[in-house]
PDB file of N, CA and C in Angstrom:
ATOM      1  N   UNK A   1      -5.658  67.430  95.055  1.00  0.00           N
ATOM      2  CA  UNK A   1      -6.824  67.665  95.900  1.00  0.00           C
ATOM      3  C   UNK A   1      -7.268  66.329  96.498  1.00  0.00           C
ATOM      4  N   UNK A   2      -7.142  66.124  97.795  1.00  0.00           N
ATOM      5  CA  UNK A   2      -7.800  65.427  98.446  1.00  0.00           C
ATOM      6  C   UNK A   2      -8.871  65.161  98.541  1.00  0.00           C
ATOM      7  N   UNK A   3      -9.981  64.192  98.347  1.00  0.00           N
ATOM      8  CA  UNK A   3     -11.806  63.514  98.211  1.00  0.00           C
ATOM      9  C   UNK A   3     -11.568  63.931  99.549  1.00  0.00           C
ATOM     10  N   UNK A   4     -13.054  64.028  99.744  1.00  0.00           N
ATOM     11  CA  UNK A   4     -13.592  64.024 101.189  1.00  0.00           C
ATOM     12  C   UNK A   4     -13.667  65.281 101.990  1.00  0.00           C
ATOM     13  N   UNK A   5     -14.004  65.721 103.541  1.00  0.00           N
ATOM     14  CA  UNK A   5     -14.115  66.550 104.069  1.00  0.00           C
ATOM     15  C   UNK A   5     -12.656  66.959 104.519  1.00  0.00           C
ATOM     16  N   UNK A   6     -11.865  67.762 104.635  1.00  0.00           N
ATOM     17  CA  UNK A   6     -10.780  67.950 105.106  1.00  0.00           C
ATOM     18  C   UNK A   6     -10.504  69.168 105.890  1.00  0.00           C
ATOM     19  N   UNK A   7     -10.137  68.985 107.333  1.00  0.00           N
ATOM     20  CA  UNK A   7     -10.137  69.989 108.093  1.00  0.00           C
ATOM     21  C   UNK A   7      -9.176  70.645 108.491  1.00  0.00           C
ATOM     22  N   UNK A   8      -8.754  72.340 108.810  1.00  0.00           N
ATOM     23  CA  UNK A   8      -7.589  72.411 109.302  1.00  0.00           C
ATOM     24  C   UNK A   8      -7.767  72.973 110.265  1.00  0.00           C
ATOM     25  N   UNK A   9      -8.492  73.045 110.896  1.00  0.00           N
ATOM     26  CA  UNK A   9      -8.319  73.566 112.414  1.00  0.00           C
ATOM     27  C   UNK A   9      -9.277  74.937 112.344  1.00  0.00           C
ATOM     28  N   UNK A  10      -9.658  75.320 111.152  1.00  0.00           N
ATOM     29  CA  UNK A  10     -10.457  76.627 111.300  1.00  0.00           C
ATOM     30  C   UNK A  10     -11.802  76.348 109.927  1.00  0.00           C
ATOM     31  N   UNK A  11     -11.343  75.605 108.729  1.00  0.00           N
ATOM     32  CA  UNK A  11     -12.298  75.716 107.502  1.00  0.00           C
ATOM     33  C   UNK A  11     -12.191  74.158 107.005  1.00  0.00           C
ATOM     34  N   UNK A  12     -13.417  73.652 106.960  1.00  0.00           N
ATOM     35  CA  UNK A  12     -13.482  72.454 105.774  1.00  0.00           C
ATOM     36  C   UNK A  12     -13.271  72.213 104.950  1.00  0.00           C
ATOM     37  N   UNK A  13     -12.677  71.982 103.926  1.00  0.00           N
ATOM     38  CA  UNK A  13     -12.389  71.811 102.520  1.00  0.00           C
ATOM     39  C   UNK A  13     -13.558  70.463 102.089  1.00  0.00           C
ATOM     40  N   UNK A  14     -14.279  71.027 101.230  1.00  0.00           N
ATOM     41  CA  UNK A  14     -15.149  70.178 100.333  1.00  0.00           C
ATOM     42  C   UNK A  14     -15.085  69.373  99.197  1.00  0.00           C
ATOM     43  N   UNK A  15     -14.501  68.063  99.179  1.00  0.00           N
ATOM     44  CA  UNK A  15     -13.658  67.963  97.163  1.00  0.00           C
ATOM     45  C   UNK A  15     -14.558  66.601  97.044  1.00  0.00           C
ATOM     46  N   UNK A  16     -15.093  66.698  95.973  1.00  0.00           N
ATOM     47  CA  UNK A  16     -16.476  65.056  95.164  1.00  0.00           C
ATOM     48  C   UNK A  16     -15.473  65.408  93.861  1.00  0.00           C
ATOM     49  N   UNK A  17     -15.280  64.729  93.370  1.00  0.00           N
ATOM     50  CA  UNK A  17     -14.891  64.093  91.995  1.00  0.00           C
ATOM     51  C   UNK A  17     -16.335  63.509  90.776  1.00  0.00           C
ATOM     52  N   UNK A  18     -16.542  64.125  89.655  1.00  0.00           N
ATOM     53  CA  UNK A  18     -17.572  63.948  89.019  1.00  0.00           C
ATOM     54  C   UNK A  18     -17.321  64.411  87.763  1.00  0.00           C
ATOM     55  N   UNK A  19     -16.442  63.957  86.411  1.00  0.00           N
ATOM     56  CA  UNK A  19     -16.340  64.222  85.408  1.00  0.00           C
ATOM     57  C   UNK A  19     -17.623  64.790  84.523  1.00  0.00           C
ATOM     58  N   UNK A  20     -18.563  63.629  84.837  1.00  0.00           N
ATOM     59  CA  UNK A  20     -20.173  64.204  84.156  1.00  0.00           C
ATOM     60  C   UNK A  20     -21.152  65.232  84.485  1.00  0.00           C
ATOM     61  N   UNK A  21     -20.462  65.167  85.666  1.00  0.00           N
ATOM     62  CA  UNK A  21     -21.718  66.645  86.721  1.00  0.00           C
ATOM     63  C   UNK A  21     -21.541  67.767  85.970  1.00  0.00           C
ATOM     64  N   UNK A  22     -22.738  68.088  86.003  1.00  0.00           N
ATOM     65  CA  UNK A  22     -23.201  69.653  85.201  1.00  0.00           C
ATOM     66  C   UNK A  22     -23.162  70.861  86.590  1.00  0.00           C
ATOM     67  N   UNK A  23     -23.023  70.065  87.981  1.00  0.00           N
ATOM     68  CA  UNK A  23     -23.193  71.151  89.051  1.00  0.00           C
ATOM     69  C   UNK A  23     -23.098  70.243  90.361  1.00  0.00           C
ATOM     70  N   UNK A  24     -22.927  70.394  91.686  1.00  0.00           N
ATOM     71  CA  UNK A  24     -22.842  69.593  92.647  1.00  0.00           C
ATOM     72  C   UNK A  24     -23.295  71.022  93.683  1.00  0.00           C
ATOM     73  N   UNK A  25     -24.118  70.347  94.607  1.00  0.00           N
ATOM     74  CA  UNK A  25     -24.335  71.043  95.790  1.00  0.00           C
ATOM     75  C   UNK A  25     -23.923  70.686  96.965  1.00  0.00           C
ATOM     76  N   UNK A  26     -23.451  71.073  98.019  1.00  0.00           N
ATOM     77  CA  UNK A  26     -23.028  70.931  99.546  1.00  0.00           C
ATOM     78  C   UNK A  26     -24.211  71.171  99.995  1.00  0.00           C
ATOM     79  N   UNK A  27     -25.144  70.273 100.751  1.00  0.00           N
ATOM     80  CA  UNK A  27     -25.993  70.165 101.830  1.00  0.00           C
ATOM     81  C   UNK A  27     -25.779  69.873 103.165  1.00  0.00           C
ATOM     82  N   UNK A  28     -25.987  70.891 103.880  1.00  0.00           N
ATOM     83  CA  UNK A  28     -25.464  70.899 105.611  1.00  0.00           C
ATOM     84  C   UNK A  28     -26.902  70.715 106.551  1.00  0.00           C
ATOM     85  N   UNK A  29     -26.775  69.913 107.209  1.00  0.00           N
ATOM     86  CA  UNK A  29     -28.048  69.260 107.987  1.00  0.00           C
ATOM     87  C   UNK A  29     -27.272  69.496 109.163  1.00  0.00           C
ATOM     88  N   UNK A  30     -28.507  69.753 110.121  1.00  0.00           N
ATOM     89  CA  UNK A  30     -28.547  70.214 111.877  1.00  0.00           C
ATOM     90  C   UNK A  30     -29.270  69.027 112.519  1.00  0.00           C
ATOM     91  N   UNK A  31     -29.460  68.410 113.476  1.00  0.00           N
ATOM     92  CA  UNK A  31     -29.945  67.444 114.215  1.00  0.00           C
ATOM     93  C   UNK A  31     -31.128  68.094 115.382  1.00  0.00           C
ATOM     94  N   UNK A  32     -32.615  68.149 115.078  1.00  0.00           N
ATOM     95  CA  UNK A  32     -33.626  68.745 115.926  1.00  0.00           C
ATOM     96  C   UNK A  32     -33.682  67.677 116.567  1.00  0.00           C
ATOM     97  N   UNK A  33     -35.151  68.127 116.848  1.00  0.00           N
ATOM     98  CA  UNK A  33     -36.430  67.145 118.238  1.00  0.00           C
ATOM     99  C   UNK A  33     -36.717  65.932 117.309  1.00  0.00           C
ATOM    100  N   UNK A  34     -37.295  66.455 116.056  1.00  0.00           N
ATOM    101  CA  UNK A  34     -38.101  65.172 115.812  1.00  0.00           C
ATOM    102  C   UNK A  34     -37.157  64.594 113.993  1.00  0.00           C
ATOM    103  N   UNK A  35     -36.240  65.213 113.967  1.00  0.00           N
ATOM    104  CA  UNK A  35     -34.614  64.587 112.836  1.00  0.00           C
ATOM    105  C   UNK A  35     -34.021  65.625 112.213  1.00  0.00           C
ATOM    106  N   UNK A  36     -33.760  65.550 110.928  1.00  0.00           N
ATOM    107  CA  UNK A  36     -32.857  66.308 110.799  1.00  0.00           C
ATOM    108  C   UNK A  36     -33.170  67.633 109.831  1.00  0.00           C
ATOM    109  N   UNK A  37     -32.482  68.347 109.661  1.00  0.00           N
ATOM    110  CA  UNK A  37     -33.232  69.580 108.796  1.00  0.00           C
ATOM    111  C   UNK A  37     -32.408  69.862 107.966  1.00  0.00           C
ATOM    112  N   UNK A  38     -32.377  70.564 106.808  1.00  0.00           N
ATOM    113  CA  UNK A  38     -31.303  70.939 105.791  1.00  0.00           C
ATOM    114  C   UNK A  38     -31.503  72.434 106.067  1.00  0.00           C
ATOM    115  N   UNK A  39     -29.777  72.707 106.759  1.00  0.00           N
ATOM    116  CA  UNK A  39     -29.884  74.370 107.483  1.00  0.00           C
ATOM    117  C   UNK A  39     -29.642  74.629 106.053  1.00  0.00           C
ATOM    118  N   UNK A  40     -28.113  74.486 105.101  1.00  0.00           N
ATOM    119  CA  UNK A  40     -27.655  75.279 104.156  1.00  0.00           C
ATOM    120  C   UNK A  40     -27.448  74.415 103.058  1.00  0.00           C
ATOM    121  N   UNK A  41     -27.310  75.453 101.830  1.00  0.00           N
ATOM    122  CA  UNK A  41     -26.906  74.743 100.093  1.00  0.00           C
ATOM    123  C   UNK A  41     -25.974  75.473 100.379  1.00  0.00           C
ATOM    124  N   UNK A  42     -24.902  75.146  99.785  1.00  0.00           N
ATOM    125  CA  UNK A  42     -23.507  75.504  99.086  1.00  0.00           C
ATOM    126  C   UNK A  42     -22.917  74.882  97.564  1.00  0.00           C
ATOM    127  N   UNK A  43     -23.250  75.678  96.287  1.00  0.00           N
ATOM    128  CA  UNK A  43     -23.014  75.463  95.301  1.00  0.00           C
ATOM    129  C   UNK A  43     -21.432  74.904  95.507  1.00  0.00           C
ATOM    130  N   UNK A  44     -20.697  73.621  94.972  1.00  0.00           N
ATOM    131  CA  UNK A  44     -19.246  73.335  94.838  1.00  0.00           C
ATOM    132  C   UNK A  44     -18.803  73.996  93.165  1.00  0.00           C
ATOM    133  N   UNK A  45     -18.045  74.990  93.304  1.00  0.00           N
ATOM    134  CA  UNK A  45     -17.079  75.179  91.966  1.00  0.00           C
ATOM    135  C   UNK A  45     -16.214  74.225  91.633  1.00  0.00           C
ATOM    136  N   UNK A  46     -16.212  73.967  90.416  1.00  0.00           N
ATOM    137  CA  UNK A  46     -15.530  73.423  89.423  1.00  0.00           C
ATOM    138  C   UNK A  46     -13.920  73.597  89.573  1.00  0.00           C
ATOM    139  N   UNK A  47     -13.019  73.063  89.675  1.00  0.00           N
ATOM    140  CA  UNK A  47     -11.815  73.075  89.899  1.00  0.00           C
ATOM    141  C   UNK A  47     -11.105  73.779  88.698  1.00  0.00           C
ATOM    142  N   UNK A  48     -11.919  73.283  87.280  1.00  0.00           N
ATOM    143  CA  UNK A  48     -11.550  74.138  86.274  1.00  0.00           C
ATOM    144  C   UNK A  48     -10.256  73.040  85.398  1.00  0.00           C
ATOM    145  N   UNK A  49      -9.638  72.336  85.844  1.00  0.00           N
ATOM    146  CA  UNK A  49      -8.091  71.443  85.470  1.00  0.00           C
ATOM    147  C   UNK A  49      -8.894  70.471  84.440  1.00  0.00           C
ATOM    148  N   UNK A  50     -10.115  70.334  84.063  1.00  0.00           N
ATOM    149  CA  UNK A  50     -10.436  69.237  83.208  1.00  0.00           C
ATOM    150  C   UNK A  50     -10.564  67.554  84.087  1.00  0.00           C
ATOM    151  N   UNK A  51      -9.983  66.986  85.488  1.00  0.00           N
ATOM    152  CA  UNK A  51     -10.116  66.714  86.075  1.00  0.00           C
ATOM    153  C   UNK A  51     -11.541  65.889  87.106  1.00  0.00           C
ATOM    154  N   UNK A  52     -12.586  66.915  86.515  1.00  0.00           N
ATOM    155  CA  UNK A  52     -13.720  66.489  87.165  1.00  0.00           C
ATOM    156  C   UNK A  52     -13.972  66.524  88.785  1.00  0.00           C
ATOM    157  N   UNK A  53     -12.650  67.754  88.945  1.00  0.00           N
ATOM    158  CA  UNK A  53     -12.920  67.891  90.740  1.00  0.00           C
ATOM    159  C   UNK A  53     -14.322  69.150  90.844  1.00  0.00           C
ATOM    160  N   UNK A  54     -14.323  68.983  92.172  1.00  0.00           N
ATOM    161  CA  UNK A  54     -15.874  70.127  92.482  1.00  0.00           C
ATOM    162  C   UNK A  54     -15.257  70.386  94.106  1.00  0.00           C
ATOM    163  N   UNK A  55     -15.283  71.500  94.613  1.00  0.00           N
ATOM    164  CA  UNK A  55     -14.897  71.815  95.873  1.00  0.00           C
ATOM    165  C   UNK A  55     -15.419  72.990  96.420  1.00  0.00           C
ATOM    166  N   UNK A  56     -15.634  73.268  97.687  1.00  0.00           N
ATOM    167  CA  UNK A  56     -16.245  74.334  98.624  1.00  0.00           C
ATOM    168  C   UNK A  56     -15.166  74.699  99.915  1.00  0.00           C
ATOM    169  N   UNK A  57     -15.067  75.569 100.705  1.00  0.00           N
ATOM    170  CA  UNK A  57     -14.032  75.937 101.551  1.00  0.00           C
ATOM    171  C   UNK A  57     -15.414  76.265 102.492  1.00  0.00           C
ATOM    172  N   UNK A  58     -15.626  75.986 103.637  1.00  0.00           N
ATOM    173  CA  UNK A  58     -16.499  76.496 104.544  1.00  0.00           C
ATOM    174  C   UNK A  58     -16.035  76.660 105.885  1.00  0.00           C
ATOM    175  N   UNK A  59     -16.759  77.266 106.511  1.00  0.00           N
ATOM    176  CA  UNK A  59     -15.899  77.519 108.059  1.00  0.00           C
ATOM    177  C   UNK A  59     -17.265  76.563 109.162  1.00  0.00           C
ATOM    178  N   UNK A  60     -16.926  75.262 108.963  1.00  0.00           N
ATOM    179  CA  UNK A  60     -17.743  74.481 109.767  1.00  0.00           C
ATOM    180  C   UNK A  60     -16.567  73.449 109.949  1.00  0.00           C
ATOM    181  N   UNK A  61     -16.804  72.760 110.958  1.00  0.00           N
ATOM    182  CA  UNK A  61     -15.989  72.108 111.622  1.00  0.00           C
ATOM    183  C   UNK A  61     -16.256  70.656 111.607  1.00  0.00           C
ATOM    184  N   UNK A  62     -15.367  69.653 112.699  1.00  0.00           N
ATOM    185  CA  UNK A  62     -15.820  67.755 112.428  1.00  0.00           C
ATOM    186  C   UNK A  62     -17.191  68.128 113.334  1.00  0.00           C
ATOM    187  N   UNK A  63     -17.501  66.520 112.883  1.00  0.00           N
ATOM    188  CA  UNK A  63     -19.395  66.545 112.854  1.00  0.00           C
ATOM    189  C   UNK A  63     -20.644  67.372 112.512  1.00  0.00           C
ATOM    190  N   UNK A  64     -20.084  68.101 111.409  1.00  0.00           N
ATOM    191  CA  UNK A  64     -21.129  68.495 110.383  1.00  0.00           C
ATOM    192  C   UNK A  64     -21.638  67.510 109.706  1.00  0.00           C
ATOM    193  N   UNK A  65     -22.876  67.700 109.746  1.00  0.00           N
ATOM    194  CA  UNK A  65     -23.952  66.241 108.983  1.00  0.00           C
ATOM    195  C   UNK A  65     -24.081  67.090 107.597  1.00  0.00           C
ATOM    196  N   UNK A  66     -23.850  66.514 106.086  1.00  0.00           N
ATOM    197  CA  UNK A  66     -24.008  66.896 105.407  1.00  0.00           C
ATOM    198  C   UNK A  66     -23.966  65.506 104.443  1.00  0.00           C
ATOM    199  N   UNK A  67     -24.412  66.298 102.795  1.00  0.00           N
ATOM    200  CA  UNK A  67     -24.871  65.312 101.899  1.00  0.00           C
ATOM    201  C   UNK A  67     -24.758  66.329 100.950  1.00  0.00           C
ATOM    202  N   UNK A  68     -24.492  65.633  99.312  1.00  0.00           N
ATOM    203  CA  UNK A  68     -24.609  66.282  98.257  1.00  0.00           C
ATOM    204  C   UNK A  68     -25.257  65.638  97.348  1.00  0.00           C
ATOM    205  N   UNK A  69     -25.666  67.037  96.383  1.00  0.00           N
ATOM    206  CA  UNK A  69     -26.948  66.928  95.174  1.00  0.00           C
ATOM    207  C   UNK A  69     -26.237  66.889  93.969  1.00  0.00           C
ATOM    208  N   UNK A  70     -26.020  66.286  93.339  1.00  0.00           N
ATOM    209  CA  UNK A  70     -25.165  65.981  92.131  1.00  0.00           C
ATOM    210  C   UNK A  70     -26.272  66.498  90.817  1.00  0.00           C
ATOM    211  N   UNK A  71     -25.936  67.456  89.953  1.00  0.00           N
ATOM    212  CA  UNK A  71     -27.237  67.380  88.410  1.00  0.00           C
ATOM    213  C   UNK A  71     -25.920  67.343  87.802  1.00  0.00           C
ATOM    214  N   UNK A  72     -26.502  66.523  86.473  1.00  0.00           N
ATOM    215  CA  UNK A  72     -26.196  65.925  84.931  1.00  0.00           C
ATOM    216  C   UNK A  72     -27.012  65.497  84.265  1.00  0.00           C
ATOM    217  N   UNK A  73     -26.971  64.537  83.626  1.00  0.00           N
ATOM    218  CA  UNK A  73     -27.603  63.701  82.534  1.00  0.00           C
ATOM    219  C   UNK A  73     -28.020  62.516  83.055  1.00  0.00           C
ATOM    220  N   UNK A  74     -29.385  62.105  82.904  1.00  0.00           N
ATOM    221  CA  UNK A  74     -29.796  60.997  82.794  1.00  0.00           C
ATOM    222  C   UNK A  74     -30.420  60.256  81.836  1.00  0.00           C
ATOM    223  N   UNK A  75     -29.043  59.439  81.947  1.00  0.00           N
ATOM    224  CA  UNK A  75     -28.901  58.596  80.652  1.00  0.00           C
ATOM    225  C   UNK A  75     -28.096  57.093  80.792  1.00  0.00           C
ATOM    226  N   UNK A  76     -29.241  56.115  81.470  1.00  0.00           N
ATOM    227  CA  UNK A  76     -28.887  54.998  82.164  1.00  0.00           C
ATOM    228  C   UNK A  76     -28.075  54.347  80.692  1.00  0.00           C
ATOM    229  N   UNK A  77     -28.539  54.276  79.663  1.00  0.00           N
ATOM    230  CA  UNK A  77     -27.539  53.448  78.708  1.00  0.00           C
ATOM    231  C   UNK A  77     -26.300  53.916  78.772  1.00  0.00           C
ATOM    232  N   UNK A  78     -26.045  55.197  78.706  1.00  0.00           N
ATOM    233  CA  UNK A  78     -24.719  55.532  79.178  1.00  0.00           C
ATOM    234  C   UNK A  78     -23.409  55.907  80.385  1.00  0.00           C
ATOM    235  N   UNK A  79     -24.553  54.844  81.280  1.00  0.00           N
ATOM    236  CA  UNK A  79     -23.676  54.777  83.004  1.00  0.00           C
ATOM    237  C   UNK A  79     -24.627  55.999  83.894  1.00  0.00           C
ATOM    238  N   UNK A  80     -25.054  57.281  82.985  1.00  0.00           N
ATOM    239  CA  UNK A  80     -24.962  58.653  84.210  1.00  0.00           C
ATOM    240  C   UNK A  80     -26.902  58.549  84.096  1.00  0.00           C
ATOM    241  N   UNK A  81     -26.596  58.318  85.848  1.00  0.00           N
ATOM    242  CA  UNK A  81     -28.056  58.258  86.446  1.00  0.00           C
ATOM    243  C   UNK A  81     -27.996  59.143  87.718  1.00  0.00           C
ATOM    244  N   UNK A  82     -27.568  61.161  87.146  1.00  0.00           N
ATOM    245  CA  UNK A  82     -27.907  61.641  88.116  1.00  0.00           C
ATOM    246  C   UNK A  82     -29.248  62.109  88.558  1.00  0.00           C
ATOM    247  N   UNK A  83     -29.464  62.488  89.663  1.00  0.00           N
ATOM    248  CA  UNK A  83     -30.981  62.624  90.254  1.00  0.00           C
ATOM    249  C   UNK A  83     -30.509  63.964  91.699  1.00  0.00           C
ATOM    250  N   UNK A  84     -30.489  65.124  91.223  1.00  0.00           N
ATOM    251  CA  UNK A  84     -30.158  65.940  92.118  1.00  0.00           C
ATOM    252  C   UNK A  84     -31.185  65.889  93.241  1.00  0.00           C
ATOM    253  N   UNK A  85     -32.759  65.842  93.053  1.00  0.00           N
ATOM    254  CA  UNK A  85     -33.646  65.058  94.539  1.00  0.00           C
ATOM    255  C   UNK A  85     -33.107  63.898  95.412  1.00  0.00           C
ATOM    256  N   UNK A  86     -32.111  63.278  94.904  1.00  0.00           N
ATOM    257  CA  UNK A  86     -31.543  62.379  95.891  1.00  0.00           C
ATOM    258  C   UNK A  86     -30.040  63.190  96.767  1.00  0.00           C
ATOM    259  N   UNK A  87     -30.487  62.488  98.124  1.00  0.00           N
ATOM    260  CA  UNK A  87     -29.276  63.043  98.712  1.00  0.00           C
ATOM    261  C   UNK A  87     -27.722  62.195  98.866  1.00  0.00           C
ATOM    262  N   UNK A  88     -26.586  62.380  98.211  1.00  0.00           N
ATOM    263  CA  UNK A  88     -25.852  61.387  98.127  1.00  0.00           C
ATOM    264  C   UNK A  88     -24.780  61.321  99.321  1.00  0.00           C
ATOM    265  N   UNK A  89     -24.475  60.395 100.154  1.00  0.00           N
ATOM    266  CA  UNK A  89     -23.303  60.488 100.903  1.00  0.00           C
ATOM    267  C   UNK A  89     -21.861  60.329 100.142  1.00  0.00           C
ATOM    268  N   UNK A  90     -20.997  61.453 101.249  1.00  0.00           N
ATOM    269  CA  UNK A  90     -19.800  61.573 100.517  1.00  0.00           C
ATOM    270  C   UNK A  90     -19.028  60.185 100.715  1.00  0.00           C
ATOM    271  N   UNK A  91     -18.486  59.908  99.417  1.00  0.00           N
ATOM    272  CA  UNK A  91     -18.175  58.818  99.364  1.00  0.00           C
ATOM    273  C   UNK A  91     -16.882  58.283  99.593  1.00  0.00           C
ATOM    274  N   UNK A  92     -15.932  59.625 100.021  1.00  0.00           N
ATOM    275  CA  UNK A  92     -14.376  59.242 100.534  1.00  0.00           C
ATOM    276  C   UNK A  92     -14.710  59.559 102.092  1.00  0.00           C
ATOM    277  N   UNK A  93     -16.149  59.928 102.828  1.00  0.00           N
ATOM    278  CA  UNK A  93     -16.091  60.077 104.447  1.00  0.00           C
ATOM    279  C   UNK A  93     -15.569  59.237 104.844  1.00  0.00           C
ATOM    280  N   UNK A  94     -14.954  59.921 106.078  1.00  0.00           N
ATOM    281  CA  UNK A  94     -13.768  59.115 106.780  1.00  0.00           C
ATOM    282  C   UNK A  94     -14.338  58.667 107.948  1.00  0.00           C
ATOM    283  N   UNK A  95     -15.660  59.288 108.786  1.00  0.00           N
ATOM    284  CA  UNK A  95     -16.173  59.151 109.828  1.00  0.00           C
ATOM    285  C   UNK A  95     -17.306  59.555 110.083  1.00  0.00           C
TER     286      UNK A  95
END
């Protein structure tokens, strides 16, 4: 599975990598008058392989503005400082 947004000509493929995540959301933002709005959530399923992949299949195309909500554990002594109120950029975007 390929990180990042991946397109084939008709559906996006959605893949974040997150061994600790308890859940990951797909957030899709539209561009108004006065910024931006959060049109849709899209829960990412679990790949299931032990792996720590998370992925979504959507039928949106390049230049979708989007961001994801990562929940787990917060537990700074042990590295994981998730905060699903924060919006995270995908971190293999290509553009």
């Amino acid at each position: 599975m390929r990180p990042g947004a991946v397109w084939d000509g008709q559906r996006t493929r959605f893949s974040l990598f997150s061994v600790h995540a308890d859940g990951v959301e797909l957030c899709l933002y539209r561009r108004e008058e006065d910024g931006w709005s959060e049109e849709a959530r899209h829960p990412l399923a679990a790949t299931g392989d032990g792996t720590g992949g998370w992925t979504a299949e959507l039928a949106v195309g390049p230049g979708q503005a989007y961001g994801y909500r990562v929940h787990g554990p917060f537990a700074p002594r042990r590295g994981h400082r998730f905060n699903p109120a924060k919006l995270l950029a995908d971190p293999a975007a290509r553009g």
